[in-house]
Protein backbone atom coordinates (compact mmCIF):
# COMPACT_ATOMS: atom_id res chain seq x y z
CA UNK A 1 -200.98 16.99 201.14
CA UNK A 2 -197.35 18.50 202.23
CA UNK A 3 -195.99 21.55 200.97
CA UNK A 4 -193.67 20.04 198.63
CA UNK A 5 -196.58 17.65 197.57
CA UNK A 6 -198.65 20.73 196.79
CA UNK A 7 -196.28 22.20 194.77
CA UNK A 8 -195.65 19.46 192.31
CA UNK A 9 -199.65 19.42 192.17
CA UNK A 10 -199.78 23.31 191.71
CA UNK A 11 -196.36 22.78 189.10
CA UNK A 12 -197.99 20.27 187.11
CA UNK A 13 -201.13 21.64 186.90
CA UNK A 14 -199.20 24.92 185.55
CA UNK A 15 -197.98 22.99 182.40
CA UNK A 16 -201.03 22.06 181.72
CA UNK A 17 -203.69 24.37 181.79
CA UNK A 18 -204.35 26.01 178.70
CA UNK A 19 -203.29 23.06 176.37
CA UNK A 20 -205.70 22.40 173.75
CA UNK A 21 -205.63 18.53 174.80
CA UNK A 22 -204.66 16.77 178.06
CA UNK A 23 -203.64 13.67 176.33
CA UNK A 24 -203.06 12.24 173.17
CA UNK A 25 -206.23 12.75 170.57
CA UNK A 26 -207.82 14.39 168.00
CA UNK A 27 -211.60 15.75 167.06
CA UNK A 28 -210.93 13.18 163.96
CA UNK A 29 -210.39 10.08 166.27
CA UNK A 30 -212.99 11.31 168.79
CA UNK A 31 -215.45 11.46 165.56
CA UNK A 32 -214.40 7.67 164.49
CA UNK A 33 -214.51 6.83 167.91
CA UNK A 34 -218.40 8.07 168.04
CA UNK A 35 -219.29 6.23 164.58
CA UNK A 36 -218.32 3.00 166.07
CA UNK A 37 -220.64 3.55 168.80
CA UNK A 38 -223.37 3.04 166.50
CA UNK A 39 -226.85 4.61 166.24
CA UNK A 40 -227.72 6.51 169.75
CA UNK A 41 -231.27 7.73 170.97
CA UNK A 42 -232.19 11.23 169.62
CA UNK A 43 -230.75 13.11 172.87
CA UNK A 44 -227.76 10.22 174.28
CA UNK A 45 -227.12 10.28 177.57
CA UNK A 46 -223.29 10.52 178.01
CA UNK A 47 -220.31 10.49 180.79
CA UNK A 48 -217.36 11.70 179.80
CA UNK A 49 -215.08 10.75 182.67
CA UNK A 50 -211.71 12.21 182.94
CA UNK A 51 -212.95 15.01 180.58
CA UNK A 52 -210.27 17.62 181.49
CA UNK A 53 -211.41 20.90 179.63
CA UNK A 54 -213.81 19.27 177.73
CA UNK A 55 -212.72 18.72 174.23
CA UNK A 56 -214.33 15.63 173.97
CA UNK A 57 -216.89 16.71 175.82
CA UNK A 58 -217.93 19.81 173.69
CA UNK A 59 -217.96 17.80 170.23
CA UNK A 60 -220.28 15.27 171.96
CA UNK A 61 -222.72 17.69 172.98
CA UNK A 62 -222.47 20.18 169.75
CA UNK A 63 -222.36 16.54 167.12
CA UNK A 64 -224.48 14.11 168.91
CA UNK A 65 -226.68 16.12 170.21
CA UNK A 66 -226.13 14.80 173.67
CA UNK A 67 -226.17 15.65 177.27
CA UNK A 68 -222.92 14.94 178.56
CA UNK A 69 -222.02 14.56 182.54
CA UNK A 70 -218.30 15.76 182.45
CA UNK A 71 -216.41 14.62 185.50
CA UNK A 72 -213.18 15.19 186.73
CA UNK A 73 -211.49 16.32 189.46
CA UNK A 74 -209.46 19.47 188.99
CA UNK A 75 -211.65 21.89 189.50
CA UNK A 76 -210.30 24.71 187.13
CA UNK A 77 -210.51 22.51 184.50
CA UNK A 78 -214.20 22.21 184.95
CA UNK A 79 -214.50 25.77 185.31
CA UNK A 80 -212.60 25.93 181.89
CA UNK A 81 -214.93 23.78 180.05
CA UNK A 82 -218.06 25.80 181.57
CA UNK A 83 -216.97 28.57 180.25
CA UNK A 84 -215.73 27.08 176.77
CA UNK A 85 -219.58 25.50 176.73
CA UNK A 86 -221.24 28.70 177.47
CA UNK A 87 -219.69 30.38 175.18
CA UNK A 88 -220.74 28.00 172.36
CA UNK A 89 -224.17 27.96 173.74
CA UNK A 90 -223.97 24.44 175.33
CA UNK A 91 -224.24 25.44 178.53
CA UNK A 92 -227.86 23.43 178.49
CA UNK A 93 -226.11 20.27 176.90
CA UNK A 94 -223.44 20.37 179.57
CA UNK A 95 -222.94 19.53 183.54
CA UNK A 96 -219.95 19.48 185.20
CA UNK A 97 -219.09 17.44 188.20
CA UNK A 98 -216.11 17.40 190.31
CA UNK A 99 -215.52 13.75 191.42
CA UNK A 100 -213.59 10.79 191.37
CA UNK A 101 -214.07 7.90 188.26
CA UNK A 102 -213.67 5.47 190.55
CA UNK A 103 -216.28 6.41 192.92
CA UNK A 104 -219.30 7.74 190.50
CA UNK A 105 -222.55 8.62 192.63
CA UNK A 106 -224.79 7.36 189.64
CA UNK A 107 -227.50 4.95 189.47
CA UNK A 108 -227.30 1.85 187.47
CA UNK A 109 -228.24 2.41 184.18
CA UNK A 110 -227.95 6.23 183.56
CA UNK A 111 -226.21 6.54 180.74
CA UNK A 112 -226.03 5.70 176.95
CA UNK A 113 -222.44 6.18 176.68
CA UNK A 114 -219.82 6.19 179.00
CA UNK A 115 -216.80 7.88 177.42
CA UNK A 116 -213.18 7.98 178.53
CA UNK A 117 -210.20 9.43 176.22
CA UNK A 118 -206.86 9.08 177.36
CA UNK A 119 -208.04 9.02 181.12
CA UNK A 120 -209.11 4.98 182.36
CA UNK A 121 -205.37 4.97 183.30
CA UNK A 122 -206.09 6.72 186.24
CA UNK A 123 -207.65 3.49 187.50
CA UNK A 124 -206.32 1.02 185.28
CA UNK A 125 -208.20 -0.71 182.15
CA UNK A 126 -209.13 -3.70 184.01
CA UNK A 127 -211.12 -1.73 186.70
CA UNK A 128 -212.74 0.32 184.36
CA UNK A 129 -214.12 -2.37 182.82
CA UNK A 130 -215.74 -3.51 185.74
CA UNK A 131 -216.41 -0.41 187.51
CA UNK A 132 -218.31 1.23 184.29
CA UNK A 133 -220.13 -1.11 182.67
CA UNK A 134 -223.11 -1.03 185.10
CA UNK A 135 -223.48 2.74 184.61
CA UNK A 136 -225.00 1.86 180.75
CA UNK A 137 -228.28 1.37 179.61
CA UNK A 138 -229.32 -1.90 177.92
CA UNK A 139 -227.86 -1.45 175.00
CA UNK A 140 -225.26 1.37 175.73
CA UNK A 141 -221.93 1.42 174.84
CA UNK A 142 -218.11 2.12 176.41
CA UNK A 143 -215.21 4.13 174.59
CA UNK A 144 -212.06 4.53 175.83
CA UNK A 145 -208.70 4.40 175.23
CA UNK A 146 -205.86 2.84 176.09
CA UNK A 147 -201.93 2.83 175.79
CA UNK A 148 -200.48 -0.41 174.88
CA UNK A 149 -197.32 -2.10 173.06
CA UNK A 150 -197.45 -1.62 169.41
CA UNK A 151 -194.50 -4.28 169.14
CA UNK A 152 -194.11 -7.90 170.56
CA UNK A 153 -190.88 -6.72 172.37
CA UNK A 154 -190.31 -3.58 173.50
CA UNK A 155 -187.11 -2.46 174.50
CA UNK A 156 -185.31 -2.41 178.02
CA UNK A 157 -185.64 0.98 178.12
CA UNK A 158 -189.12 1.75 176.96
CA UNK A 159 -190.71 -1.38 179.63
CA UNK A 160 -188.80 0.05 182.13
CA UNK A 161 -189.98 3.60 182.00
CA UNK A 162 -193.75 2.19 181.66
CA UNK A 163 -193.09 -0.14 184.27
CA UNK A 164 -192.79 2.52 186.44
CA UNK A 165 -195.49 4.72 185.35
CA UNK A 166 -198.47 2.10 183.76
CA UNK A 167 -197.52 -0.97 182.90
CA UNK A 168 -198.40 -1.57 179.12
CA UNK A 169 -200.20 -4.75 177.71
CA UNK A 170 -200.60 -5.00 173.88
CA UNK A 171 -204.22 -4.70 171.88
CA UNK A 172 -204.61 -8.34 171.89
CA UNK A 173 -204.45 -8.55 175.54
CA UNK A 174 -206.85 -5.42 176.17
CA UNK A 175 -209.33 -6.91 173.50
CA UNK A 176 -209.42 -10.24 175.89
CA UNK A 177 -209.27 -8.28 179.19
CA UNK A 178 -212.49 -6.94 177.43
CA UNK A 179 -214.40 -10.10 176.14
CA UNK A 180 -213.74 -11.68 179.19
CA UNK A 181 -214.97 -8.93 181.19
CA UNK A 182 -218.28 -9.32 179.25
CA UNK A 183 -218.56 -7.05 176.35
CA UNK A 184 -218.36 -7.03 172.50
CA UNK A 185 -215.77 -5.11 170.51
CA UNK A 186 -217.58 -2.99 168.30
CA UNK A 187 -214.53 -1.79 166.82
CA UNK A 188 -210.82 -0.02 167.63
CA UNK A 189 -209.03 2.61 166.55
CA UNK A 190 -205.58 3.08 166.29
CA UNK A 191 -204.59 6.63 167.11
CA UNK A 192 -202.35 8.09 164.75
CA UNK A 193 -198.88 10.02 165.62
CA UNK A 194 -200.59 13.18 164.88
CA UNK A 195 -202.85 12.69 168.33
CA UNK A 196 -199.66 12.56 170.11
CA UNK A 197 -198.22 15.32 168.30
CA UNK A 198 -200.96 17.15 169.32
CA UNK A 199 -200.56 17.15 172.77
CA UNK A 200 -196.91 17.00 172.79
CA UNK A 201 -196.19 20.16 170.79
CA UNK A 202 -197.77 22.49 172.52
CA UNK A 203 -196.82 21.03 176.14
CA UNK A 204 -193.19 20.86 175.22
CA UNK A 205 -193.81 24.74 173.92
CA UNK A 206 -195.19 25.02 177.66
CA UNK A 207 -192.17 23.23 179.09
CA UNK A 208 -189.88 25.52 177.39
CA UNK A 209 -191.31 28.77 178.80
CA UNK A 210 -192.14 27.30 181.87
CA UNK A 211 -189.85 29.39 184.73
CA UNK A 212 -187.64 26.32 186.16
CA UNK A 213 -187.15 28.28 189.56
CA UNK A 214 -190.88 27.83 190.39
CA UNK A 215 -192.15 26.14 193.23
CA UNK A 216 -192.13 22.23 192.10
CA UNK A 217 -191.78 22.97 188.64
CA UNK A 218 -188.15 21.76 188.43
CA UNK A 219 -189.46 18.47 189.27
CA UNK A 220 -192.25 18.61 187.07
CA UNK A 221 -190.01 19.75 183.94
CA UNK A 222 -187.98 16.71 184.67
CA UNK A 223 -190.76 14.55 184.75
CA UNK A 224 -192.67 15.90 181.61
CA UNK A 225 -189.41 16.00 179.66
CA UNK A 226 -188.47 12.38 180.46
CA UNK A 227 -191.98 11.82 178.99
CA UNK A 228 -190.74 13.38 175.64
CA UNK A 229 -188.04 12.54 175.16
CA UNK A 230 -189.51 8.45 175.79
CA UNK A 231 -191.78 9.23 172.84
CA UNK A 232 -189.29 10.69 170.69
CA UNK A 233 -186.85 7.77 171.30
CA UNK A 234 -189.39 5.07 171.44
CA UNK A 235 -192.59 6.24 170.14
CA UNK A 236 -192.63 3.27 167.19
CA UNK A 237 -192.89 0.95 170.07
CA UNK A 238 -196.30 1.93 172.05
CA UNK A 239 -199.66 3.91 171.09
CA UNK A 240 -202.52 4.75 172.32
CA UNK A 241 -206.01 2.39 170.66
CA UNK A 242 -209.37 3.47 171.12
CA UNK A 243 -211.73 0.86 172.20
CA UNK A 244 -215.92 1.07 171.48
CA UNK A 245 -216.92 -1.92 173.94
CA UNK A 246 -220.81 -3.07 174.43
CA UNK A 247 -221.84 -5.55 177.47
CA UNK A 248 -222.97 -8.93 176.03
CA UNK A 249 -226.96 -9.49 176.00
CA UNK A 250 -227.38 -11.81 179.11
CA UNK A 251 -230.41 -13.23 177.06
CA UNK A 252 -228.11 -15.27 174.96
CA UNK A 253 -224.86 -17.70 176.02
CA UNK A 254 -222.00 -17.74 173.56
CA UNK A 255 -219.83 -20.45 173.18
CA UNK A 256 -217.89 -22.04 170.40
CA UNK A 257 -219.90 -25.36 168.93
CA UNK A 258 -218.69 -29.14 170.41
CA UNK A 259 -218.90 -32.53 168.78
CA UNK A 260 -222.24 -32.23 170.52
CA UNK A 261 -223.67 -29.45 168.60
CA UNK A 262 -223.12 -30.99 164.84
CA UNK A 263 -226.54 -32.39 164.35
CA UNK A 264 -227.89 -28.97 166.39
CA UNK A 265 -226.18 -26.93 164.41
CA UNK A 266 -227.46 -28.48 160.85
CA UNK A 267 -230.96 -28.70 162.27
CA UNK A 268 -230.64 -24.90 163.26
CA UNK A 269 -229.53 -23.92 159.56
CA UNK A 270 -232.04 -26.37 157.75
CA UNK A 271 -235.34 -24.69 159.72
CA UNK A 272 -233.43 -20.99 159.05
CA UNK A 273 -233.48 -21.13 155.31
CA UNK A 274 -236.02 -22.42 152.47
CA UNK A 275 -233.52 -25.09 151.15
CA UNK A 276 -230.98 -27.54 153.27
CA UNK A 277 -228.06 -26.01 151.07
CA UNK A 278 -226.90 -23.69 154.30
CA UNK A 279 -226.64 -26.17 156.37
CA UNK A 280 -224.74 -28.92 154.40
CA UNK A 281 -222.61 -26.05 153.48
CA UNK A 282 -221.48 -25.91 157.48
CA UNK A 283 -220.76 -29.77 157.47
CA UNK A 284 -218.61 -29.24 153.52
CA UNK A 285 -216.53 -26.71 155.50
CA UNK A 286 -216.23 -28.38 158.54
CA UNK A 287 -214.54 -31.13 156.65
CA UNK A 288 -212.16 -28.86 154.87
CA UNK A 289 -208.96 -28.75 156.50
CA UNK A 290 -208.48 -25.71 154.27
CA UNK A 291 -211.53 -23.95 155.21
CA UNK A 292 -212.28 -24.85 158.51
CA UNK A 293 -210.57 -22.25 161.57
CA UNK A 294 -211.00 -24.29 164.73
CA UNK A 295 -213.09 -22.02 167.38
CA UNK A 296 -214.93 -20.07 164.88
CA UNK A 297 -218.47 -21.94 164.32
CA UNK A 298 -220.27 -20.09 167.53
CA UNK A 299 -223.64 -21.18 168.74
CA UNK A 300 -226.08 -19.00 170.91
CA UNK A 301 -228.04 -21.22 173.36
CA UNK A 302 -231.45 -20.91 174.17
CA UNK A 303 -233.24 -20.90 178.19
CA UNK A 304 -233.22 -24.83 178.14
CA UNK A 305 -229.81 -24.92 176.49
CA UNK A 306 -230.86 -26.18 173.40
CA UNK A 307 -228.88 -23.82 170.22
CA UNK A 308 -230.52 -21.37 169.13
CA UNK A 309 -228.28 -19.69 166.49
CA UNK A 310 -225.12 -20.61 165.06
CA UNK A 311 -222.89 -18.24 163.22
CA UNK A 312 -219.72 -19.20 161.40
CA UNK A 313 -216.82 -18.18 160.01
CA UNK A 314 -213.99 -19.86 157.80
CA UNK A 315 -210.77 -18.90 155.77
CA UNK A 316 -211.04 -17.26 152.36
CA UNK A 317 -208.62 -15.05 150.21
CA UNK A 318 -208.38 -12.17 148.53
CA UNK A 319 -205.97 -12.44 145.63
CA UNK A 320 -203.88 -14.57 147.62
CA UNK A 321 -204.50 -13.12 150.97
CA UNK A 322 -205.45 -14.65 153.97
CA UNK A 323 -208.94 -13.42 155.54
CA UNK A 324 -212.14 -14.83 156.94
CA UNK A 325 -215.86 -15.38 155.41
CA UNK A 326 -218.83 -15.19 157.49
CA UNK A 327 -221.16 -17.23 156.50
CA UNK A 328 -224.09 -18.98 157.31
CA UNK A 329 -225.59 -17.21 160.20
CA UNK A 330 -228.61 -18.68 161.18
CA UNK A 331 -231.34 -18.60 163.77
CA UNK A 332 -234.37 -21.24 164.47
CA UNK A 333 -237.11 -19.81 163.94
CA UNK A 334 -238.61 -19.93 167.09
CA UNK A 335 -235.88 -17.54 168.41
CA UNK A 336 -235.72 -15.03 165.24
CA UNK A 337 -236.08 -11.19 165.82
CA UNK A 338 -235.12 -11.87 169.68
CA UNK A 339 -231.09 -10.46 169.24
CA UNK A 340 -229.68 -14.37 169.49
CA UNK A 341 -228.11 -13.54 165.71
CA UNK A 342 -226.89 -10.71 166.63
CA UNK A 343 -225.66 -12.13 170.13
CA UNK A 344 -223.79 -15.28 168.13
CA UNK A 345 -222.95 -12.95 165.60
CA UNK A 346 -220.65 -10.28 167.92
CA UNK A 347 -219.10 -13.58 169.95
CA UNK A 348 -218.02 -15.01 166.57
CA UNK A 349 -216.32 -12.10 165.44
CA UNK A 350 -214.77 -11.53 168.86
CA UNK A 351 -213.37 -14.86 168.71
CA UNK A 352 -211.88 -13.84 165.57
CA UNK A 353 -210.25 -10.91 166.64
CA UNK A 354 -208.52 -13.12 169.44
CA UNK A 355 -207.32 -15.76 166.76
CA UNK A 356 -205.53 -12.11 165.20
CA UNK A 357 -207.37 -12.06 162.01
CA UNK A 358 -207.42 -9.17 160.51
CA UNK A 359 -210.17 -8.89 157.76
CA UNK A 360 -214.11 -10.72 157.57
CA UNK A 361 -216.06 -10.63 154.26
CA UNK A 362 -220.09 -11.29 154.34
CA UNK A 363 -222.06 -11.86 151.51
CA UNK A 364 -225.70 -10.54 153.71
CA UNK A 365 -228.48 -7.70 153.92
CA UNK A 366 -227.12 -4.60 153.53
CA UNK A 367 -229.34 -3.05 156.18
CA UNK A 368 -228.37 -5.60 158.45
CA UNK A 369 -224.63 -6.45 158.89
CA UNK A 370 -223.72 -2.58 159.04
CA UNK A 371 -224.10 -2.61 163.10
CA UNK A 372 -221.08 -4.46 163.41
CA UNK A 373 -219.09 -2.34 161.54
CA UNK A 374 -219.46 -3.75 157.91
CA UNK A 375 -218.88 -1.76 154.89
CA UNK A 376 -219.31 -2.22 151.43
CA UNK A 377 -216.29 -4.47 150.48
CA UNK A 378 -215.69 -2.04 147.62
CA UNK A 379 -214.92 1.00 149.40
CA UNK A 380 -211.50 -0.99 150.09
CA UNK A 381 -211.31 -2.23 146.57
CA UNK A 382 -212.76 -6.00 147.22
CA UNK A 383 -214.84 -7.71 144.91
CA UNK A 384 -216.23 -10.95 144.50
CA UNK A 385 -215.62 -13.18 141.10
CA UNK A 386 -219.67 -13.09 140.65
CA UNK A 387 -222.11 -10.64 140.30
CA UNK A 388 -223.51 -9.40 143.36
CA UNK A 389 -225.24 -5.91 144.23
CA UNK A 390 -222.31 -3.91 145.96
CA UNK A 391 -224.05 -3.10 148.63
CA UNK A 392 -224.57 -6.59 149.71
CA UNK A 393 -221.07 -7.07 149.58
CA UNK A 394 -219.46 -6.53 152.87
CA UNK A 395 -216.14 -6.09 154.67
CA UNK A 396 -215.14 -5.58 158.50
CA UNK A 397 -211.16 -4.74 159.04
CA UNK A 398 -210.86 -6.17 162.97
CA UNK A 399 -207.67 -4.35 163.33
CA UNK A 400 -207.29 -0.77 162.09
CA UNK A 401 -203.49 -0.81 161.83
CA UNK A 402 -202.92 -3.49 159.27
CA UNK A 403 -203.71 -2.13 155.56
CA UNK A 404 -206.81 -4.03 154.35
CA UNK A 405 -205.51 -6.47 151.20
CA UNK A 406 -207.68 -5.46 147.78
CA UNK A 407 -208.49 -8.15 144.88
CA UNK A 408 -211.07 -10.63 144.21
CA UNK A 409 -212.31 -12.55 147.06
CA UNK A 410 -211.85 -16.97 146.78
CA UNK A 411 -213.94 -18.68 148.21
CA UNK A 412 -213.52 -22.64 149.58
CA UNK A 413 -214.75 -24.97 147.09
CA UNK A 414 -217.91 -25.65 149.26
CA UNK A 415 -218.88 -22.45 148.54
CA UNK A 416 -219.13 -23.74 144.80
CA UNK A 417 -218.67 -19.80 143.29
């Protein structure tokens, strides 16, 4: 590295050490982050790549109970979290290792979470994807975030700054970058203004004391000012989303049902429940125009390629409102209690984030549909017009920006409620 190379380094690296955060974020969207990982084993496994100082890194240990791996590679700020962890006795909980994310000495496999906040920039979305996702454990799962466009058409001046610095895609494109690089979404979070503020404030506090005459640090002050003042101008225009991704069970191939599957498909949900009703139910709906979204009646197919589960999901409303049903889901019974309903479950509801629908209701087992991120419908003031226990009553928002409508759900006339 040349002198003048070194002191940029040595300039930036100045501004920065200290802050509370090294990118936009909060302990709140680090904590929401964590819930939509789901249940982890009693003593998770985690690599928290990028970790700067550790903030992340420190909540993970001291909430979760895990051990974390913390790599990056600036030393001091390695040194920082050690001491931040000793000194909140988690010096057992935490390891620090000065490497490179895109070169991780780790066995397939290692970890139960792989965790990356405000950092997979470094080597691009994309790459991380593929360059992570063999590090987790059957079952594990992959947070990160990611800046993208929050609007369809960002300005001339915004692109071209990004451009330059990380080209931006928008959520829809990073949520089928992500599907098609094999995982499920198990949910995103948009991170509010108050992340960025958080980071922002106290480096442009930094910026201001900062002694302009130092080695590199005019050019660095440029650089991080630019940065601010693109955020103050433009900030309504990009964002940062956290993404919880999990690989898809190679057991079980996804697809969307053909003309092929009909007969499959009502054979599947006739053997899944006591009565045929389910499964002329899926042919009602498939005939209403209304009811039927093209793309969203998913089968999982078995070793010989026969289906073994089909899940589906059509349009409803809630007082007037446009959102989605899922219902039936159903699995043959020769493949039940194997993850294929869960499998067809987490492709159908992909496939209905991609269509850009925003809200799924399911009328299911309350002990069940909670791994994909269900709640109880009423908890964002949805009811049904019939009486049903409320905790059977469920309701997934797909896109965390978009207010979640409230009302009574209406059903399609197959339905007959």
């Amino acid at each position: 590295m040349s002198d003048n190379n070194n002191a940029r380094y040595d300039a930036f690296f100045a501004l920065h050490h200290g802050l509370p955060r090294q990118g936009p974020g909060s302990d709140t969207t680090t904590r929401r982050l964590l819930a939509l990982a789901g249940p982890l084993p009693e003593r998770p496994r985690v690599l928290d790549l990028g970790c700067g100082p550790g903030r992340s890194a420190l909540l993970l240990a001291a909430e979760a109970g895990a051990e974390v791996t913390a790599v990056d590679l600036h030393q001091p700020f390695l040194d920082e979290l050690r001491e931040a962890a000793d000194a909140r006795g988690l010096g057992d909980r935490i390891r620090t290792l000065d490497a490179d994310m895109g070169e991780l000495p780790f066995p397939d496999g290692s970890f139960d979470l792989v965790w990356a906040e405000s950092s997979a920039y470094a080597i691009g979305f994309d790459t991380a994807l593929r360059s992570w996702r063999r590090l987790l454990a059957p079952g594990g799962t992959l947070v990160l975030t990611e800046c993208e466009w929050t609007v369809d058409g960002p300005s001339q001046e915004a692109r071209a700054f990004w451009d330059e610095h990380y080209p931006l895609r928008t959520r829809s494109a990073n949520t089928a970058a992500a599907i098609e690089g094999g995982y499920h979404v198990l949910g995103v979070v948009p991170q509010p203004e108050s992340d960025w503020d958080a980071y922002y404030g106290p480096l442009a506090e930094r910026a201001d004391a900062a002694d302009p005459d130092a080695p590199g640090m005019a050019e660095a002050l440029a650089a991080t000012r630019a940065e601010l003042a693109m955020r103050r101008d433009h900030g309504g225009e990009y964002g940062y989303t956290g993404y919880a991704l999990r690989p898809a069970d190679p057991r079980w191939r996804t697809r969307p049902e053909t003309a092929a599957d009909i007969r499959s498909v009502w054979e599947v949900n006739a053997a899944a429940f006591e009565t045929r009703g389910e499964a002329d139910l899926v042919d009602a709906l498939r005939a209403d125009p209304g009811a039927w979204l093209p793309g969203l009646s998913y089968v999982a197919e078995a070793p010989d390629g026969s289906v073994a589960a089909h899940a589906l999901i059509t349009r409803c409303h809630v007082d007037g409102v446009p959102a989605t049903a899922l219902a039936p889901v159903a699995v043959a019974p020769e493949y039940q209690r194997q993850g294929a309903g869960e499998a067809v479950t987490r492709a159908v509801l992909d496939a209905a984030r991609l269509r850009g629908e925003r809200l799924v209701l399911v009328l299911g087992h309350p002990e069940y549909y909670p791994r994909f991120g269900f709640v109880r419908a009423s908890e964002y003031g949805i009811r049904p017009s019939f009486d049903v226990p409320d905790e059977a009553m469920r309701a997934l928002a797909l896109d965390g920006s978009d207010p979640v409508p409230s009302g009574t759900i209406h059903y399609p006339a197959a339905f007959g409620v």
